[in-house]
Protein backbone atom coordinates (compact mmCIF):
# COMPACT_ATOMS: atom_id res chain seq x y z
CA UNK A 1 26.50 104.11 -43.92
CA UNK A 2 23.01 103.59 -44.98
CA UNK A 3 20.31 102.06 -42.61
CA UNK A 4 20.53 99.23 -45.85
CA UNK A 5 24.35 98.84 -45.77
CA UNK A 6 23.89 98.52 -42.20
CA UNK A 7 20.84 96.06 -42.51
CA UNK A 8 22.93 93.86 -45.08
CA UNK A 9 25.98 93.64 -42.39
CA UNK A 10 24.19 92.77 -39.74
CA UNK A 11 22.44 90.31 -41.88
CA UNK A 12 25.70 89.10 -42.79
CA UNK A 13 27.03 88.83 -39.40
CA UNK A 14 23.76 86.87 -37.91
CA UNK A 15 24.22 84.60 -41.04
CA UNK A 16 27.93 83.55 -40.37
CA UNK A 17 27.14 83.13 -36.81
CA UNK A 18 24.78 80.69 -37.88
CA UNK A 19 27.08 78.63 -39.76
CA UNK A 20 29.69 79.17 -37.32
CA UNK A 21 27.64 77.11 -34.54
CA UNK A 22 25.62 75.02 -37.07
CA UNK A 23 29.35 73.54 -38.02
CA UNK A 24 30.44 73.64 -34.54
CA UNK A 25 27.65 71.33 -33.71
CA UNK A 26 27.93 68.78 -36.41
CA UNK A 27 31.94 68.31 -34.67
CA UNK A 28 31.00 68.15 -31.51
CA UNK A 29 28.11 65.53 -33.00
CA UNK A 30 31.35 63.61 -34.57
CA UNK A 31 33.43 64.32 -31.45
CA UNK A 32 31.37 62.40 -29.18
CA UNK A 33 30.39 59.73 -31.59
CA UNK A 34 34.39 58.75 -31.49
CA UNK A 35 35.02 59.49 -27.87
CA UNK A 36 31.53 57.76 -26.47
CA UNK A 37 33.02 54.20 -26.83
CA UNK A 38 36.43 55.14 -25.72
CA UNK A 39 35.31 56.80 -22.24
CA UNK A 40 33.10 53.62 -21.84
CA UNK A 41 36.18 51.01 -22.65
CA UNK A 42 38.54 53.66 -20.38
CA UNK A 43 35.86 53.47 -17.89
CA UNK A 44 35.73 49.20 -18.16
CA UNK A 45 39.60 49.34 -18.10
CA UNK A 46 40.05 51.06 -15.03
CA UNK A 47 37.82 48.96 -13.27
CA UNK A 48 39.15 45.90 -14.43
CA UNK A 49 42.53 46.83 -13.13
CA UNK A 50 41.23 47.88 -9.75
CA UNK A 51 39.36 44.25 -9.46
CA UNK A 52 42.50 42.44 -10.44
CA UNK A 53 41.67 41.65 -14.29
CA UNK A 54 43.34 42.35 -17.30
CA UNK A 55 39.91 43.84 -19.12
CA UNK A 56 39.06 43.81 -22.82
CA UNK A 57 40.81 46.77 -23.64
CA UNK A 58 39.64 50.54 -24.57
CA UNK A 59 38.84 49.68 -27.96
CA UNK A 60 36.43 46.36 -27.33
CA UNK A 61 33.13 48.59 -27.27
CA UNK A 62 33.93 49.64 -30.93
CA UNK A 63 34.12 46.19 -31.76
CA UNK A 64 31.33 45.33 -30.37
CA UNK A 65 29.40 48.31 -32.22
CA UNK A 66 31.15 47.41 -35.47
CA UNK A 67 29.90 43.44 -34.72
CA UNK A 68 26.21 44.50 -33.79
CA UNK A 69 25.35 46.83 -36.60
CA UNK A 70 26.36 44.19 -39.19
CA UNK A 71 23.80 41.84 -37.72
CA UNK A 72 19.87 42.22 -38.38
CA UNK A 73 17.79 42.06 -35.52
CA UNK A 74 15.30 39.86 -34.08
CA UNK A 75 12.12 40.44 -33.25
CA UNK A 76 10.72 38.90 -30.18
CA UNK A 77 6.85 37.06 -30.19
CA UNK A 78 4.07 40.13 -30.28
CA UNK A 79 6.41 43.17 -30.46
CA UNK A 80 5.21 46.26 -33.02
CA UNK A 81 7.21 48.67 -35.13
CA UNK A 82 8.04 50.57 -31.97
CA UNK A 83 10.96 47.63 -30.92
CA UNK A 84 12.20 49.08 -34.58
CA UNK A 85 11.49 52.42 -34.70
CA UNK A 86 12.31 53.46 -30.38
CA UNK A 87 16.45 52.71 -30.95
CA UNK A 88 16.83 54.80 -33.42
CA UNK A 89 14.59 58.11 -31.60
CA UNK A 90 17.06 57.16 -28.50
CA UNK A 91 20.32 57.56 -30.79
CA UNK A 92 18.79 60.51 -32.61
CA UNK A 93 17.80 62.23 -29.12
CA UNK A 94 21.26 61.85 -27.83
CA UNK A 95 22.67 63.25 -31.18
CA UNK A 96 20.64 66.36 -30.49
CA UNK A 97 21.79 66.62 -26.71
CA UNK A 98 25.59 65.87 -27.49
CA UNK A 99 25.14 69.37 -30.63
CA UNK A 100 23.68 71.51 -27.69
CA UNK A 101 25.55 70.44 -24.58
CA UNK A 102 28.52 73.21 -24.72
CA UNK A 103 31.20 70.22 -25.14
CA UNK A 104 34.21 71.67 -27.59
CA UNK A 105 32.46 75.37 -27.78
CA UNK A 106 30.14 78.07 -26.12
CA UNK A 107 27.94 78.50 -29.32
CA UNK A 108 24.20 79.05 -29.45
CA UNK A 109 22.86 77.30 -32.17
CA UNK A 110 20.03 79.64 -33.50
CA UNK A 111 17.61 77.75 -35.11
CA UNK A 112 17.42 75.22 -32.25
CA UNK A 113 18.39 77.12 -28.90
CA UNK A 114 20.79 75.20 -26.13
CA UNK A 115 18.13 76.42 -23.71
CA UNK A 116 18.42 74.46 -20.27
CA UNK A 117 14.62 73.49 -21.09
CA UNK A 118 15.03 72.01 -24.47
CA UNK A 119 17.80 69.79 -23.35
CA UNK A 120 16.04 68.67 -20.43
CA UNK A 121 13.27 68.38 -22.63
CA UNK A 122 15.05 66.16 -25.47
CA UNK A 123 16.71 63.90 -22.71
CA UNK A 124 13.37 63.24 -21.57
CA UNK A 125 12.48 62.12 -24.86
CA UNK A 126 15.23 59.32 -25.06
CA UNK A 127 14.15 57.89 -21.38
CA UNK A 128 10.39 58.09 -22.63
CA UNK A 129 11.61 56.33 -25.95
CA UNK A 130 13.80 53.54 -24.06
CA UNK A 131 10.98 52.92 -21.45
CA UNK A 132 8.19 52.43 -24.39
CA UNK A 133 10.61 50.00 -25.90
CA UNK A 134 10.76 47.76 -22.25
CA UNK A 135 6.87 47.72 -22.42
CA UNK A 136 6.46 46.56 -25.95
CA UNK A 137 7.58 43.05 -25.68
CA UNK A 138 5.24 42.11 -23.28
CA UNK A 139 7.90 40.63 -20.89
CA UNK A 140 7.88 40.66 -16.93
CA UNK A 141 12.12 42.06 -16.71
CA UNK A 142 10.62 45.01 -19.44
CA UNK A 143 7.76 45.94 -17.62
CA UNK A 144 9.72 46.15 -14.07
CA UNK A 145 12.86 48.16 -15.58
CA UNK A 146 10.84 50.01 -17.39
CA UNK A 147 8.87 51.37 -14.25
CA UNK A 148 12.08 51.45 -12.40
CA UNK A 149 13.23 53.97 -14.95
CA UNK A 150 10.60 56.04 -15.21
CA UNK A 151 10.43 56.35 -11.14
CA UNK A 152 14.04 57.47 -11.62
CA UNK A 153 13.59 60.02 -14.53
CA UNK A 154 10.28 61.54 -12.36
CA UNK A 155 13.19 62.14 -9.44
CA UNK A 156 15.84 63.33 -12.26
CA UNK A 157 14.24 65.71 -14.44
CA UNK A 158 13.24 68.13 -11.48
CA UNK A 159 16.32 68.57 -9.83
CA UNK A 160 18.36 68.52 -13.04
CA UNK A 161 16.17 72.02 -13.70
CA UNK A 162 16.79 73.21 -10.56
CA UNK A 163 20.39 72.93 -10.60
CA UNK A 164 21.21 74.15 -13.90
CA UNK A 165 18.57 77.13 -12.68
CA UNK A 166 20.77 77.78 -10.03
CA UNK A 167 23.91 77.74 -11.91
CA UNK A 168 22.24 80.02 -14.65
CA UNK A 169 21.05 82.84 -12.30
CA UNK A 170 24.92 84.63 -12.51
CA UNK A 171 24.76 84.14 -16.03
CA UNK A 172 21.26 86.05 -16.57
CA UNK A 173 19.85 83.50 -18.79
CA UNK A 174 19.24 79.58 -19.22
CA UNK A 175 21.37 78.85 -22.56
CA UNK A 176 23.73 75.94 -21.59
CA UNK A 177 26.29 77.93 -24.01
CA UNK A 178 26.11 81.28 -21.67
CA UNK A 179 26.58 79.96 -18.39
CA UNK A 180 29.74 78.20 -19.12
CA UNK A 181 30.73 81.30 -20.99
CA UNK A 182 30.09 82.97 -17.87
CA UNK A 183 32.25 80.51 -15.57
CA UNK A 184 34.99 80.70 -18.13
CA UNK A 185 34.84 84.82 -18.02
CA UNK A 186 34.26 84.60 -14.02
CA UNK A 187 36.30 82.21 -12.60
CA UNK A 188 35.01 82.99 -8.71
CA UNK A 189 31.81 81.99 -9.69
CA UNK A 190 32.98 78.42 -9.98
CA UNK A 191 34.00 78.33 -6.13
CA UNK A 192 31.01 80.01 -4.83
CA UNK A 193 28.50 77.98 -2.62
CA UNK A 194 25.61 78.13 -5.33
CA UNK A 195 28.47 76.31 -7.71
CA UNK A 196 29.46 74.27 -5.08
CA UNK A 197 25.85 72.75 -4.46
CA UNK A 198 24.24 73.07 -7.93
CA UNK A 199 27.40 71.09 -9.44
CA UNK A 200 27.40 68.11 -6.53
CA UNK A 201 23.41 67.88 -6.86
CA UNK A 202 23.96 67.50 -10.82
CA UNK A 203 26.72 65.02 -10.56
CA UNK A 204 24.19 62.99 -8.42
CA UNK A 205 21.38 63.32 -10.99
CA UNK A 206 23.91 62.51 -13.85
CA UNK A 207 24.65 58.87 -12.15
CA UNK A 208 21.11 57.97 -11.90
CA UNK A 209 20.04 59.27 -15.20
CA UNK A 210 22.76 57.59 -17.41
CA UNK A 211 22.41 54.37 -14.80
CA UNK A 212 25.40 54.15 -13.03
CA UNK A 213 26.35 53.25 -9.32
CA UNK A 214 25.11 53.58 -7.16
CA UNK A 215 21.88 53.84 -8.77
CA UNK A 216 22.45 51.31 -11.71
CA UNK A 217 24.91 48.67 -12.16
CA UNK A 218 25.35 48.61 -15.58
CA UNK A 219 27.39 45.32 -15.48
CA UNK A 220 24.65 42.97 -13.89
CA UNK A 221 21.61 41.29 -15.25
CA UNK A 222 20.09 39.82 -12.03
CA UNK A 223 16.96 40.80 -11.80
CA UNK A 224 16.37 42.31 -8.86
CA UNK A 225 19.10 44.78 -9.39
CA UNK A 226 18.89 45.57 -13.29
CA UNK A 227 17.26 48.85 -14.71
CA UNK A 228 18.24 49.68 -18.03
CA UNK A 229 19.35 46.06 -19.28
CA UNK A 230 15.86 44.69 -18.42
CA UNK A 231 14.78 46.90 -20.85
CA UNK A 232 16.54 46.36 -23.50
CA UNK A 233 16.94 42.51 -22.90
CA UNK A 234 15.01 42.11 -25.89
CA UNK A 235 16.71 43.47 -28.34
CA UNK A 236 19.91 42.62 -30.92
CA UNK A 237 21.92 43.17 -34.19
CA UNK A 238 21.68 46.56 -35.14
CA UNK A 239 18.55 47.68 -32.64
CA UNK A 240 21.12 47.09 -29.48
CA UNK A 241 24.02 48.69 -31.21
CA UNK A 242 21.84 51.85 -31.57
CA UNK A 243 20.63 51.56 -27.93
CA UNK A 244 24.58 51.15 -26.15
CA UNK A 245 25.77 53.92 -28.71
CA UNK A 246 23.03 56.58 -27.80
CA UNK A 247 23.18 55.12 -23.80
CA UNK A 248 26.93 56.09 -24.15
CA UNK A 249 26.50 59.16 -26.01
CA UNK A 250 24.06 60.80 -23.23
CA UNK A 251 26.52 59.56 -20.88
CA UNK A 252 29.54 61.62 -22.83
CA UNK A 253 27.25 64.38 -23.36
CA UNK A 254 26.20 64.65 -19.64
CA UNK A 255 29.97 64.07 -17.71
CA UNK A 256 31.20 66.44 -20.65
CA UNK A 257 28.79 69.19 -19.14
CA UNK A 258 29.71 68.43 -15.74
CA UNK A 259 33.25 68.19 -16.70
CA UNK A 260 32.81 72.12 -18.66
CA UNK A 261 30.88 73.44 -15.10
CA UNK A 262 33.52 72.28 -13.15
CA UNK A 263 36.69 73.12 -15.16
CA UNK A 264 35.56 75.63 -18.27
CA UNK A 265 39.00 76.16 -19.81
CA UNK A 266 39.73 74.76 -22.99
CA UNK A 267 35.98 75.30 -24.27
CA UNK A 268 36.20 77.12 -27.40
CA UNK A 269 34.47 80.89 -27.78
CA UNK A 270 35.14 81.09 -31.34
CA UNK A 271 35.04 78.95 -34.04
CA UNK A 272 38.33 78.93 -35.34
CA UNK A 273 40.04 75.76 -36.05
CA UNK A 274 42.89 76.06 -33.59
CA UNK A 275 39.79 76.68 -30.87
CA UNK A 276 37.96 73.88 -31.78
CA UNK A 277 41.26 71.23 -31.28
CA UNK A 278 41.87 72.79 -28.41
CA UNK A 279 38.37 72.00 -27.34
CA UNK A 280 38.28 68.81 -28.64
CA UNK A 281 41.73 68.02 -26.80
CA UNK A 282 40.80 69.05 -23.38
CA UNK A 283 37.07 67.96 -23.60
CA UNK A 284 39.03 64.24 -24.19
CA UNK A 285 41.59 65.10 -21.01
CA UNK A 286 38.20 66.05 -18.93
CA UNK A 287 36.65 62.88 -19.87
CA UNK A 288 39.04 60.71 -19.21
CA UNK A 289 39.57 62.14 -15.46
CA UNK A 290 36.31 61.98 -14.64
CA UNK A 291 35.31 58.64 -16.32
CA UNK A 292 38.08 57.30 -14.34
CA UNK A 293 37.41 58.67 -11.15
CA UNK A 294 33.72 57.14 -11.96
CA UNK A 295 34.98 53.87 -12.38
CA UNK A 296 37.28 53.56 -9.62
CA UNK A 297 34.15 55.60 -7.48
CA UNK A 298 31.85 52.26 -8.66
CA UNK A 299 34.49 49.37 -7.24
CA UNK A 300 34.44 50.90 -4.09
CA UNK A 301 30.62 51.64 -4.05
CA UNK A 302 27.83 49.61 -3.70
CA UNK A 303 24.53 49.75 -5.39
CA UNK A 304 21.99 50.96 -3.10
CA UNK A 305 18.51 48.79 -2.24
CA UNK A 306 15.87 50.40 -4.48
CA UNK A 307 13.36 51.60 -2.17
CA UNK A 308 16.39 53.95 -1.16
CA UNK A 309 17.05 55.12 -4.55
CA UNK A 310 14.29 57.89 -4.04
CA UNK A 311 16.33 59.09 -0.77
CA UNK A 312 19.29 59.90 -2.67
CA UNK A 313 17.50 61.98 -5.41
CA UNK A 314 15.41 63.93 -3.00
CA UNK A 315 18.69 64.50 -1.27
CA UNK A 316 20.13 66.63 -4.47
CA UNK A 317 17.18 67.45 -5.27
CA UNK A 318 17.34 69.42 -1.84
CA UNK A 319 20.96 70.43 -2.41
CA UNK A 320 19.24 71.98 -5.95
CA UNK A 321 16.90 73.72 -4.25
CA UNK A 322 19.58 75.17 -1.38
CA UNK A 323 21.80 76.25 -4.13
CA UNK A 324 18.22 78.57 -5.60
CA UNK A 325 17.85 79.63 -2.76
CA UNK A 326 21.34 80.86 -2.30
CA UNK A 327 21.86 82.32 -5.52
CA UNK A 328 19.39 85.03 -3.69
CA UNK A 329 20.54 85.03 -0.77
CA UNK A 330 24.45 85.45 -1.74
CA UNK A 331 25.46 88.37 -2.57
């Protein structure tokens, strides 16, 4: 073969690998766009029926999505194009973290790399984006959750780094897409101690960053308790559909990931069609498991005082660092 022949299949082969994960992507975009209101109204149901209420059923966040984004929205007294413009960077930020989180497949997208950095990096965006947006109004609840959250991110984004670190050293690189690849191909990784401590420091993390208990309580509005809600008290119509939808899509993308560390079977390595369902069709099994178990965990939990929320992230942000140090120290 000649080195051209050779140069035009490997050109060939680098091009339909591109497409390959470009399309995989896009469905795993779609994927969680559909499934990110369901886990939430599974999540509301279960803890309805473990407080003794019926609940509003699975499907009541998609009507509430489908009843906010026919509404326009209204601007508050001596807001700026930013109350306008932030929803719609926090939706498109979680859109980007829900096509490189390995949810349905273990795919490197090429032309923007699943690299543990960038993903912190784009999450960071959307808390940066949803924090700007408490501050613009003006307001007293918007200026508190807003440095409530950004207290909390400063604690996340470390140890969320240092976990994922941890987890990537047996993989011999940082692509999201490679170390569950790894896990999948190694299952005796998943039960080592480094697993063991990276994965319970990241499920930590994961509560505080997508405002759950018992960080957040996503249900309340006092103000004494309320993070994320104060900051987005100000907004309506289609500017708080975009906020829930990209608050529940980071949440989807984020238990997904947990969900793939944990259990990696079912994600696909190829992207053949029958893969991809099969992906799509355990990813929903995961989620539902561990949105459940999240619900039931928040009735029985309380939300902690907030001058002790800094505790519990140092905490696993220690059990990060412990599982570093490990991965060297293991053989």
């Amino acid at each position: 073969m000649t080195p051209a022949a050779v140069s035009a299949a490997v050109s060939a082969a680098v091009t339909g690998a591109t497409v390959s994960a470009t399309v995989l992507a896009v469905l795993q975009c779609a994927v969680a766009v559909v499934v990110a209101p369901l886990l939430v109204g599974t999540m509301r149901q279960v803890r309805a029926r473990l407080e003794g209420r019926a609940g509003p059923g699975v499907l009541q966040p998609w009507r509430d999505l489908r009843k906010l984004a026919t509404k326009a929205p209204l601007q508050a007294a001596g807001t700026t194009v930013l109350s306008a413009v932030l929803p719609v960077v926090l939706l498109a930020s979680s859109l980007v973290v829900c096509a490189l989180v390995p949810l349905l497949g273990a795919a490197a997208t090429p032309l923007v790399p699943d690299d543990l950095f960038v993903v912190v990096s784009i999450l960071l965006v959307g808390s940066v984006a949803v924090a700007l947006l408490g501050l613009d109004a003006g307001t007293a609840f918007g200026g508190m959750g807003s440095s409530r959250h950004m207290m909390i991110t400063a604690l996340v984004e470390p140890t969320v780094l240092v976990a994922v670190y941890a987890l990537s050293v047996p993989a011999g690189g940082s692509a999201l897409s490679e170390i569950v690849a790894t896990r999948l191909a190694d299952p005796a990784v998943i039960a080592s101690p480094v697993s063991v401590l990276a994965v319970v420091a990241l499920a930590v993390v994961v509560l505080a960053e997508t405002g759950r208990l018992p960080v957040d309580n996503p249900s309340t509005h006092l103000e004494l308790t309320m993070v994320h809600e104060a900051m987005v008290l100000e907004s309506s119509g289609r500017d708080l559909a975009w906020l829930e939808l990209g608050a529940w899509l980071r949440l989807t993308a984020l238990l997904g990931l947990v969900a793939n560390l944990v259990v990696p079977w079912g994600v696909a390595t190829t992207a053949s069609a029958g893969a991809v369902v099969l992906g799509a069709a355990t990813l929903g099994a995961k989620l539902t498991v561990l949105g459940g178990v999240l619900a039931a965990g928040e009735v029985l939990l309380a939300k902690v005082r907030l001058f002790k929320v800094p505790e519990l992230l140092a905490g696993s942000f220690v059990l990060a660092f412990l599982a570093v140090t490990a991965s060297y120290l293991v053989v």
